[in-house]
C-alpha atoms as a PDB file:
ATOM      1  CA  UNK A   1     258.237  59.643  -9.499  1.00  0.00           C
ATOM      2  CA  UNK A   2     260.829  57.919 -10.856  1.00  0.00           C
ATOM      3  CA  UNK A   3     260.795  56.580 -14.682  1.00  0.00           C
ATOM      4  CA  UNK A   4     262.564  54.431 -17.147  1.00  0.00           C
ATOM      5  CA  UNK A   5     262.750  56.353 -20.827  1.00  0.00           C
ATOM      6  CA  UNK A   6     261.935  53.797 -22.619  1.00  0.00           C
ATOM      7  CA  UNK A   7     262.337  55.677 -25.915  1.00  0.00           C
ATOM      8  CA  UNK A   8     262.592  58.660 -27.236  1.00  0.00           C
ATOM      9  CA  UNK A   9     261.275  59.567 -30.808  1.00  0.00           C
ATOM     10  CA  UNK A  10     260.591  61.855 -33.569  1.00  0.00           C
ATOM     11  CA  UNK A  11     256.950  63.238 -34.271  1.00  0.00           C
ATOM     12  CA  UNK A  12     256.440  60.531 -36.639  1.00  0.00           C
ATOM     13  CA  UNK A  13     257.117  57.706 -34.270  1.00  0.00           C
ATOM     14  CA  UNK A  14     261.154  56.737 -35.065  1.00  0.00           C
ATOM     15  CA  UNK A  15     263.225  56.366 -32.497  1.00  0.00           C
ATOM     16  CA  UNK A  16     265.866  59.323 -32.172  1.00  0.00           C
ATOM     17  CA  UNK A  17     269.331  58.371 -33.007  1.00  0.00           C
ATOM     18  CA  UNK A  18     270.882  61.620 -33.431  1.00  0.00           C
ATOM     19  CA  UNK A  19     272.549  63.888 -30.632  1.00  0.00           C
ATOM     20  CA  UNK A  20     272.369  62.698 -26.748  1.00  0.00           C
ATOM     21  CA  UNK A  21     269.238  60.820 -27.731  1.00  0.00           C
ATOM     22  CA  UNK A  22     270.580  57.737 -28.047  1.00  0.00           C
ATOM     23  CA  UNK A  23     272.158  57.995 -24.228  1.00  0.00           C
ATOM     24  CA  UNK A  24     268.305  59.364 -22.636  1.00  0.00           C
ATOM     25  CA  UNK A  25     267.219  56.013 -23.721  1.00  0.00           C
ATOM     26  CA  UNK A  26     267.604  53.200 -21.053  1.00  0.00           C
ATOM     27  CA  UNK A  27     268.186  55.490 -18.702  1.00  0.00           C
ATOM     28  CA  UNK A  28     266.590  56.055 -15.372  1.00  0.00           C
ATOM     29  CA  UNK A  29     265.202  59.584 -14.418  1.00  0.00           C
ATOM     30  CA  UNK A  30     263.025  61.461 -11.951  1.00  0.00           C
ATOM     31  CA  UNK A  31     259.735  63.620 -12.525  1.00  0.00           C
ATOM     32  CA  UNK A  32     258.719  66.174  -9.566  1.00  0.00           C
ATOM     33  CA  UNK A  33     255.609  66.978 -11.114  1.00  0.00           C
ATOM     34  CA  UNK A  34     253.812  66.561 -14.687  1.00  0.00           C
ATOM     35  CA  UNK A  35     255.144  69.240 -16.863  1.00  0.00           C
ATOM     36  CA  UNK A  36     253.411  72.328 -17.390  1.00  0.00           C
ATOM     37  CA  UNK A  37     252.435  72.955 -21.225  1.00  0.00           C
ATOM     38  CA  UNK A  38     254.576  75.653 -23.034  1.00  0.00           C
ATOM     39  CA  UNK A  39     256.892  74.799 -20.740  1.00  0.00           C
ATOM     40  CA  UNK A  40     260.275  72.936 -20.946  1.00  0.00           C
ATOM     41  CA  UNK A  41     260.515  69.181 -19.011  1.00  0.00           C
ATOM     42  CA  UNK A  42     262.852  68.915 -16.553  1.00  0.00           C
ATOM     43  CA  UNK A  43     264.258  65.630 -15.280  1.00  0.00           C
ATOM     44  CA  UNK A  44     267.336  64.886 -12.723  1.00  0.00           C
ATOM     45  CA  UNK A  45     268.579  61.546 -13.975  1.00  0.00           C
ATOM     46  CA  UNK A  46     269.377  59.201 -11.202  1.00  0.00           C
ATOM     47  CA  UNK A  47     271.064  56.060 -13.733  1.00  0.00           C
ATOM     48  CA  UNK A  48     272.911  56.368 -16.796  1.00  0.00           C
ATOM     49  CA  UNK A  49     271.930  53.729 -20.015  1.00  0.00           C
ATOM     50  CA  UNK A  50     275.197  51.993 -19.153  1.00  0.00           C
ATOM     51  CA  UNK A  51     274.235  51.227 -15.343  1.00  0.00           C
ATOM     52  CA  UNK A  52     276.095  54.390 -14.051  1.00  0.00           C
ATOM     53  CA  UNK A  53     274.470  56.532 -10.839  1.00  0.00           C
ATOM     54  CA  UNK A  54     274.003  59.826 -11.182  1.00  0.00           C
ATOM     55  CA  UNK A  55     274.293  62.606  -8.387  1.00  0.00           C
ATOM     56  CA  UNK A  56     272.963  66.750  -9.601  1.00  0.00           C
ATOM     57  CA  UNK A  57     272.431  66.037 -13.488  1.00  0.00           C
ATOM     58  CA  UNK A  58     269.186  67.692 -14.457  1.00  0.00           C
ATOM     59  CA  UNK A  59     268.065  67.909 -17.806  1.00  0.00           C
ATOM     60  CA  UNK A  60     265.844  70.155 -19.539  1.00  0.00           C
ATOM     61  CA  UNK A  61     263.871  69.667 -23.160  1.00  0.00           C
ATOM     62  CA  UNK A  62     262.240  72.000 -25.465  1.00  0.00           C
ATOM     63  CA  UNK A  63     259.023  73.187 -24.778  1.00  0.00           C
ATOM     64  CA  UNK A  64     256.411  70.452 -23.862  1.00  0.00           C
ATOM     65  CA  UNK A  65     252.919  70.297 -26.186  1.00  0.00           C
ATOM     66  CA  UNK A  66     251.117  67.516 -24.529  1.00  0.00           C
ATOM     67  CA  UNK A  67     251.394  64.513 -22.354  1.00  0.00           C
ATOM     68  CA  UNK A  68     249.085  61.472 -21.087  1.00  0.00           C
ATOM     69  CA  UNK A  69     249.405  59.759 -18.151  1.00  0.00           C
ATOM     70  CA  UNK A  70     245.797  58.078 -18.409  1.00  0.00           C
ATOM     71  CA  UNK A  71     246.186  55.682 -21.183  1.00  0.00           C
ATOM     72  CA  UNK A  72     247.948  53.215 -20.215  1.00  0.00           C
ATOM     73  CA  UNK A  73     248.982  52.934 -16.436  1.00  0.00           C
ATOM     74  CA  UNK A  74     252.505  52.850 -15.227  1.00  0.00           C
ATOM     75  CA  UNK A  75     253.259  54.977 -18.410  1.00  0.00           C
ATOM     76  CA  UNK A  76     253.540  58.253 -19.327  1.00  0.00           C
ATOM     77  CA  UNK A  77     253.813  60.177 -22.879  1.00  0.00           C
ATOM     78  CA  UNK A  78     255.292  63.322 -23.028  1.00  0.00           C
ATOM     79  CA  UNK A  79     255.058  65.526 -26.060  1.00  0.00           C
ATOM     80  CA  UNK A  80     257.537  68.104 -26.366  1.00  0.00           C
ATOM     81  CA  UNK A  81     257.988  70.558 -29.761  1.00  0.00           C
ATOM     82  CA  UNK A  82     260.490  68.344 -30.921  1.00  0.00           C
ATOM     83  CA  UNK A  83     259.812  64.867 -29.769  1.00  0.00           C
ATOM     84  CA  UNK A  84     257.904  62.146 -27.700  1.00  0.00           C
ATOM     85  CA  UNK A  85     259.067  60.657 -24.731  1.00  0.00           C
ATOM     86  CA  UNK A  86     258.051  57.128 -23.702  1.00  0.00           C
ATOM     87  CA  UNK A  87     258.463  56.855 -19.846  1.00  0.00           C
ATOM     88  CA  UNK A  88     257.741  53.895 -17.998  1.00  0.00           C
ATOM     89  CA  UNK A  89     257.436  54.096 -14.052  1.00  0.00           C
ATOM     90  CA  UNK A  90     259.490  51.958 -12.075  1.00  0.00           C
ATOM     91  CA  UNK A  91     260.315  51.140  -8.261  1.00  0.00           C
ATOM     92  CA  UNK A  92     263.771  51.839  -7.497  1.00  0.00           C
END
């Protein structure tokens, strides 16, 4: 599936500006499969923010706590040790 990040944030809900954060936001990306939990996400990113394609960049998080996929369609929430990730699905 193929997502939009539509944010990235702290814990407590504020957006991360610190690190690569800022440049995960915007972006396009593709899921293979939900993540497992304890386990780090991985996503290959298929558009940069800035409108750039992407060919073989796969990132990888710390270790994921949680997600939902059920609350609100076309969405999905992905808790990692460190941060949430606010994913939007898209057609591309």
């Amino acid at each position: 599936m193929k997502y939009l990040i539509e944010n990235v944030t702290y814990k407590n809900g504020k957006t991360r500006t610190d690190g690569r954060y800022p440049n995960r936001i915007g972006s396009i990306v593709e899921l293979k499969d939900l993540p497992e939990i304890g386990e780090p996400l991985y996503f290959n990113y298929i558009k940069y923010n800035n409108g750039e394609l992407v060919e073989d960049h796969i990132t990888r998080t710390s270790c994921v706590d949680d997600y939902d996929n059920y609350s609100k369609p076309g969405y999905l929430l992905i808790y990692t040790r460190n941060s949430i990730y606010y994913f939007k699905e898209v057609e591309e």
